[in-house]
Protein backbone atom coordinates (compact mmCIF):
# COMPACT_ATOMS: atom_id res chain seq x y z
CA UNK A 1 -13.28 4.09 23.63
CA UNK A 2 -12.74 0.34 23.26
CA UNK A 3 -9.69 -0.31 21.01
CA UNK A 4 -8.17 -3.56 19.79
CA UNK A 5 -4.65 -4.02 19.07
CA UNK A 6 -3.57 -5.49 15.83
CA UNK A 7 -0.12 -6.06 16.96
CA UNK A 8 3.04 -5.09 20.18
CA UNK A 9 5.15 -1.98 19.79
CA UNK A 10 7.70 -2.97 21.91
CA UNK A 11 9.73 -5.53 18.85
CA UNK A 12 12.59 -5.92 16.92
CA UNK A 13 13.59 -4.80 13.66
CA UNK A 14 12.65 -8.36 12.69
CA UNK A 15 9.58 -8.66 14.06
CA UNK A 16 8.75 -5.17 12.70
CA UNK A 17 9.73 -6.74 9.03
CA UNK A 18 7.19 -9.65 9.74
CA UNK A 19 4.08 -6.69 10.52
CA UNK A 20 4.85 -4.16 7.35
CA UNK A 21 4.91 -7.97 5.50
CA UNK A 22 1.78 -8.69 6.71
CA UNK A 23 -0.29 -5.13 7.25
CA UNK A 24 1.00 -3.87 3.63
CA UNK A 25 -1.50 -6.65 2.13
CA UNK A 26 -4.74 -4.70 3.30
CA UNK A 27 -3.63 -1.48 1.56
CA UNK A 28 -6.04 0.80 -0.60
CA UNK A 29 -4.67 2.53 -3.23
CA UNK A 30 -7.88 3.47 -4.98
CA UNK A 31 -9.84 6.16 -3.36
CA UNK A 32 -12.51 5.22 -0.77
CA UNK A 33 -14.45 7.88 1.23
CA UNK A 34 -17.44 9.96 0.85
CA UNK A 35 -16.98 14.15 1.27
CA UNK A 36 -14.38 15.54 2.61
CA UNK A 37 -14.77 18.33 4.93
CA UNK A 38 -12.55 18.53 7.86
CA UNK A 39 -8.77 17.40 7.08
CA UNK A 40 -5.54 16.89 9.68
CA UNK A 41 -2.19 17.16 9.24
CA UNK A 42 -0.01 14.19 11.40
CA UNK A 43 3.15 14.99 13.01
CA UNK A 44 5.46 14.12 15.63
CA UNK A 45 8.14 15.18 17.06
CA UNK A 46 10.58 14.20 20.34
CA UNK A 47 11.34 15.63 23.59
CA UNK A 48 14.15 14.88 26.39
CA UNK A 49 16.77 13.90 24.39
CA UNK A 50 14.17 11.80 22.65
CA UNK A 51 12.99 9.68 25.20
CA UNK A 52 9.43 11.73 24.99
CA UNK A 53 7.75 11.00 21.84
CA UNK A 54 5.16 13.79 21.16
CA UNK A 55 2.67 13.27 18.47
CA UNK A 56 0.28 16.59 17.11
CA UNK A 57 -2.86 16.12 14.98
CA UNK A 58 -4.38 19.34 13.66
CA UNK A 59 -7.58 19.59 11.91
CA UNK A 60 -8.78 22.27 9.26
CA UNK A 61 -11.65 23.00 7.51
CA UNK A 62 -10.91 22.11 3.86
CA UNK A 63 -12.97 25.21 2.45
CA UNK A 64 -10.79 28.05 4.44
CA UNK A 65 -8.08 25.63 5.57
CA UNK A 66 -8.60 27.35 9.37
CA UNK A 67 -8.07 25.53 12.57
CA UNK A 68 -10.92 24.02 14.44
CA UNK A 69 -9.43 21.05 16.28
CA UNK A 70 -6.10 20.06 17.50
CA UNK A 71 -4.37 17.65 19.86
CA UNK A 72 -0.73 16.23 21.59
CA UNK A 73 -0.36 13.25 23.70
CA UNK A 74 3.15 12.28 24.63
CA UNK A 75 4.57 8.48 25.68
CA UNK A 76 7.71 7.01 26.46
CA UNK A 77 9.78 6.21 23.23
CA UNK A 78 10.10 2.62 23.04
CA UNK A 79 11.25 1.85 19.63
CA UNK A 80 15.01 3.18 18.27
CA UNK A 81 15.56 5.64 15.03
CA UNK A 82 15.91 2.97 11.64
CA UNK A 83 15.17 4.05 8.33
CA UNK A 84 12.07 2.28 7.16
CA UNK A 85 10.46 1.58 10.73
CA UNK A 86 9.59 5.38 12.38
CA UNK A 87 6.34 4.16 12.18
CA UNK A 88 6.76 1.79 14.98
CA UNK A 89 8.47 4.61 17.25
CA UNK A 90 5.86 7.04 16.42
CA UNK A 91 2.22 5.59 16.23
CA UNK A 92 1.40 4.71 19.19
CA UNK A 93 1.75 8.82 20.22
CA UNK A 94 -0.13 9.61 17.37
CA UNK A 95 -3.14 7.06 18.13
CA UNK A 96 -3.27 8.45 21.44
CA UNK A 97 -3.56 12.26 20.18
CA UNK A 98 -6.11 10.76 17.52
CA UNK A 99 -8.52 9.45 20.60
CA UNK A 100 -8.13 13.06 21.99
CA UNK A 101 -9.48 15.29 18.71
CA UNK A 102 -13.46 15.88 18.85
CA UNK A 103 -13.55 16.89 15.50
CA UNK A 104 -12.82 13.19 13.00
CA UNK A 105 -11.19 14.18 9.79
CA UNK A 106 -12.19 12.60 6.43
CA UNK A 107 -8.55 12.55 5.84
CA UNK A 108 -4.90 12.33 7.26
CA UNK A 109 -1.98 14.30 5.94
CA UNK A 110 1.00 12.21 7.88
CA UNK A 111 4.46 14.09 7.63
CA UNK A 112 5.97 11.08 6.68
CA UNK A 113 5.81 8.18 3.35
CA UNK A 114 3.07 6.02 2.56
CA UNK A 115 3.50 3.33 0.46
CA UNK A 116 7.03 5.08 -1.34
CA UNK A 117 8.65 2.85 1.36
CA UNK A 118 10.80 -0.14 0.72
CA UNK A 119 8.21 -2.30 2.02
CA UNK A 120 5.40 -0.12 0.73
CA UNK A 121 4.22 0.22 4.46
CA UNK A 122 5.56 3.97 5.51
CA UNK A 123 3.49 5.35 8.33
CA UNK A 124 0.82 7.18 6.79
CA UNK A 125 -0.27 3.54 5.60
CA UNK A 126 0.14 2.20 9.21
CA UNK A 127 -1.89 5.17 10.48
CA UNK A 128 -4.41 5.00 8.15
CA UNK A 129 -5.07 1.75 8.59
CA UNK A 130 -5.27 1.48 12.08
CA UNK A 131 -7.53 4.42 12.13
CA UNK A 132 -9.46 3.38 9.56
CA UNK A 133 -9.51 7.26 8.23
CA UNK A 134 -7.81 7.57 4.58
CA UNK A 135 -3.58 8.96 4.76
CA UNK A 136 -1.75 10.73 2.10
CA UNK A 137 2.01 10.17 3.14
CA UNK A 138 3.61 14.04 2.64
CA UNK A 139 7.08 13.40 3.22
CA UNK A 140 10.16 16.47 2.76
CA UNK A 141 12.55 13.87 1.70
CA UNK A 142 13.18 10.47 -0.52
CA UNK A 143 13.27 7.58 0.79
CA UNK A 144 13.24 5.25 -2.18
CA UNK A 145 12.50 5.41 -5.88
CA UNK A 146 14.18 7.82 -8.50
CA UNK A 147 12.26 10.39 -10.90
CA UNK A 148 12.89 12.23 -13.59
CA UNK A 149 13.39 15.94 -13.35
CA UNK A 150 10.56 18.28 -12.57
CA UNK A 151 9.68 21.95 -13.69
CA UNK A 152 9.45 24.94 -11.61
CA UNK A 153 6.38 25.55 -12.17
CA UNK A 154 3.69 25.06 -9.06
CA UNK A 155 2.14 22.01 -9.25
CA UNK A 156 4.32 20.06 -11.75
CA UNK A 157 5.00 16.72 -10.98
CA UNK A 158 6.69 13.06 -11.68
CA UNK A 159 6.10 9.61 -10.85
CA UNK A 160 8.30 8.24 -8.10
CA UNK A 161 9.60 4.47 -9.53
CA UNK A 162 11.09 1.96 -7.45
CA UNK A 163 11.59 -1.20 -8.75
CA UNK A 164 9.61 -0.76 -11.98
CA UNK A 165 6.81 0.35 -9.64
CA UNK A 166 5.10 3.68 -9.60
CA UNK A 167 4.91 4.23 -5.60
CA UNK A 168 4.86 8.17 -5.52
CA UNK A 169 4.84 10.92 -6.95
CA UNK A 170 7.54 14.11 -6.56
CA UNK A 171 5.88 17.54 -6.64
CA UNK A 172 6.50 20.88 -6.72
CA UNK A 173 4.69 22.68 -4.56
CA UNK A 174 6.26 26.21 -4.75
CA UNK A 175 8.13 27.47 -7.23
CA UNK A 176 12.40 27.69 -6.22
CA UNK A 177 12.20 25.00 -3.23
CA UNK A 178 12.87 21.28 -2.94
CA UNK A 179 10.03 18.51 -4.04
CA UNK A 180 7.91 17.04 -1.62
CA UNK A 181 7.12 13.36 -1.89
CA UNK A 182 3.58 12.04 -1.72
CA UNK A 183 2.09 9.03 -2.07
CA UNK A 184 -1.00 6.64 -0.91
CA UNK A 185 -1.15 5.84 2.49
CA UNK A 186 -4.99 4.31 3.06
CA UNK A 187 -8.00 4.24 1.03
CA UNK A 188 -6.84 6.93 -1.32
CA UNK A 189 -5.15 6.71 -5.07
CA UNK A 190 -1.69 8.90 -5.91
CA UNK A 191 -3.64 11.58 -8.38
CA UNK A 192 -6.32 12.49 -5.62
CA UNK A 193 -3.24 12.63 -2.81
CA UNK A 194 -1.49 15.25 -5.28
CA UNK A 195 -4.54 17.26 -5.50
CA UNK A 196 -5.65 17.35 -1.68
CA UNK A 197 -1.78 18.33 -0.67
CA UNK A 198 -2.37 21.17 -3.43
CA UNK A 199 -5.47 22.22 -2.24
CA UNK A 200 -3.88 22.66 1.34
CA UNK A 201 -0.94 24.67 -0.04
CA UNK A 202 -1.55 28.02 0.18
CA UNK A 203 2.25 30.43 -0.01
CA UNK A 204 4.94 27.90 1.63
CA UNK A 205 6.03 24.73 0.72
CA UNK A 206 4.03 22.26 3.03
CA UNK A 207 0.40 22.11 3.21
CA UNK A 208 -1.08 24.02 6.13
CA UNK A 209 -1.98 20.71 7.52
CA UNK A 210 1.24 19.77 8.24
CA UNK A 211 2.46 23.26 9.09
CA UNK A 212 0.09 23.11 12.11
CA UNK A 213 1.43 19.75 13.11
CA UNK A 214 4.83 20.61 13.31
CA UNK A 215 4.29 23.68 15.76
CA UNK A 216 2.14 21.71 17.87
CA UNK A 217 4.73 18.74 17.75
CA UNK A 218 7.98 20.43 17.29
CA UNK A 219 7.67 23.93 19.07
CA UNK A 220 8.37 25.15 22.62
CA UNK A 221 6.94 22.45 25.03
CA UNK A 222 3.80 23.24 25.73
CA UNK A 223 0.65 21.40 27.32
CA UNK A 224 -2.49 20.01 25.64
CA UNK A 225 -3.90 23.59 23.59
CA UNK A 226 -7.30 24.47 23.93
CA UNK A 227 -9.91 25.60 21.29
CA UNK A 228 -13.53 26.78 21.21
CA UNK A 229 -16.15 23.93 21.80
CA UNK A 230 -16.55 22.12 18.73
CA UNK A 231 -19.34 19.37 18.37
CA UNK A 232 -18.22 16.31 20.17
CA UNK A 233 -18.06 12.84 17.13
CA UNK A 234 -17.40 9.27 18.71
CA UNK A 235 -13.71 8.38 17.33
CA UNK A 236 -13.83 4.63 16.22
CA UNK A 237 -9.92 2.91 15.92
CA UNK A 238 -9.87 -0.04 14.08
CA UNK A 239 -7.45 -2.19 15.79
CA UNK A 240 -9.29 -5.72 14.90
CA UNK A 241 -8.52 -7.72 12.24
């Protein structure tokens, strides 16, 4: 596979600035794909004392929401822990475990924010776009906006404002457990991310995209997991401009 890179990983918090500045310009907010049939949930998580980063993509059928593909790849961190850039220390795992699935989604569920970031560039959008696949961000915590207060009830929702802006959206979905926040990350608009997340949420809190994600990412170390032959698509990462 022949990719192109559309910028270094290996910056500064500066230089990182400059990219979000620029990249954040070619975001889709308005949906932009045909049928969706295969979905994967994005995660990543960190081994030896973080100096591993491990990146998981699992991908489920959207009709039973059962496993059919999955893959890790591991580099070197290179990029330190800030608020507002974990994109830049986790990407370039997860575009490596992206080249590895045989099954290509129709759409990414990234543990993480899309454009509910303070430069409305979270890494769902910078995974999306790079991929050229359509994100939702799905992210267990707030990173900026406020919103007003939501019902118990499963699948009740608010907009997520930050400066005057809606970027998000804050739902509930279980009933008695913390709001996850979702929002656009690539090619799709904030009502179809709420209803995809819903559709993949069966009895727990996260969709069972990203519940596969974090085992594969997160769990016991464990080396690249093997499933039943599935049919073989060419994966096409759109690192030109």
């Amino acid at each position: 596979m022949h990719m192109l890179q559309r910028h270094e990983w290996v910056l500064t918090a500066e230089e990182a600035i400059v990219i979000q500045q620029d990249l954040r310009r070619e975001i889709v907010t308005t949906d932009d794909f045909g049928t969706i049939r295969h979905l994967a949930g994005v995660d990543v998580g960190f081994e030896s004392d973080g100096t591993i980063t491990r990146a998981a993509i699992a991908v489920l059928n959207l009709d039973d929401l059962q496993l059919q593909d999955r893959a890790i790849a591991r580099r070197p961190t290179t990029f330190p822990y800030i608020p507002g850039f974990l994109s830049f220390r986790e990407v370039p795992a997860v575009l490596d475990a992206l080249e590895k699935i045989r099954i290509i989604p129709d759409l990414l569920l990234c543990d993480g924010q899309g454009i509910a970031h303070p430069r409305r560039f979270g890494i769902a959008c910078h995974i999306g776009l790079l991929a050229n696949i359509p994100a939702i961000g799905v992210a267990k915590s707030l990173l900026v906006g406020k919103h007003a207060e939501l019902s118990d009830d499963r699948g009740s929702w608010q907009p997520l404002i930050h400066r005057g802006e809606t970027i998000g959206a804050a739902l509930r979905t279980r009933p008695g457990t913390k709001p996850l926040y979702i929002s656009p990350g690539h090619r799709v608009s904030l009502e179809t991310a709420i209803a995809y997340v819903m559709r993949c949420t069966t009895k727990y809190r996260l969709p069972e995209t990203t519940r596969h994600a974090h085992k594969l990412a997160s769990g016991p170390a464990i080396d690249q997991p093997t499933l039943p032959d599935a049919p073989t698509q060419q994966m096409s990462l759109d690192f030109g401009s």
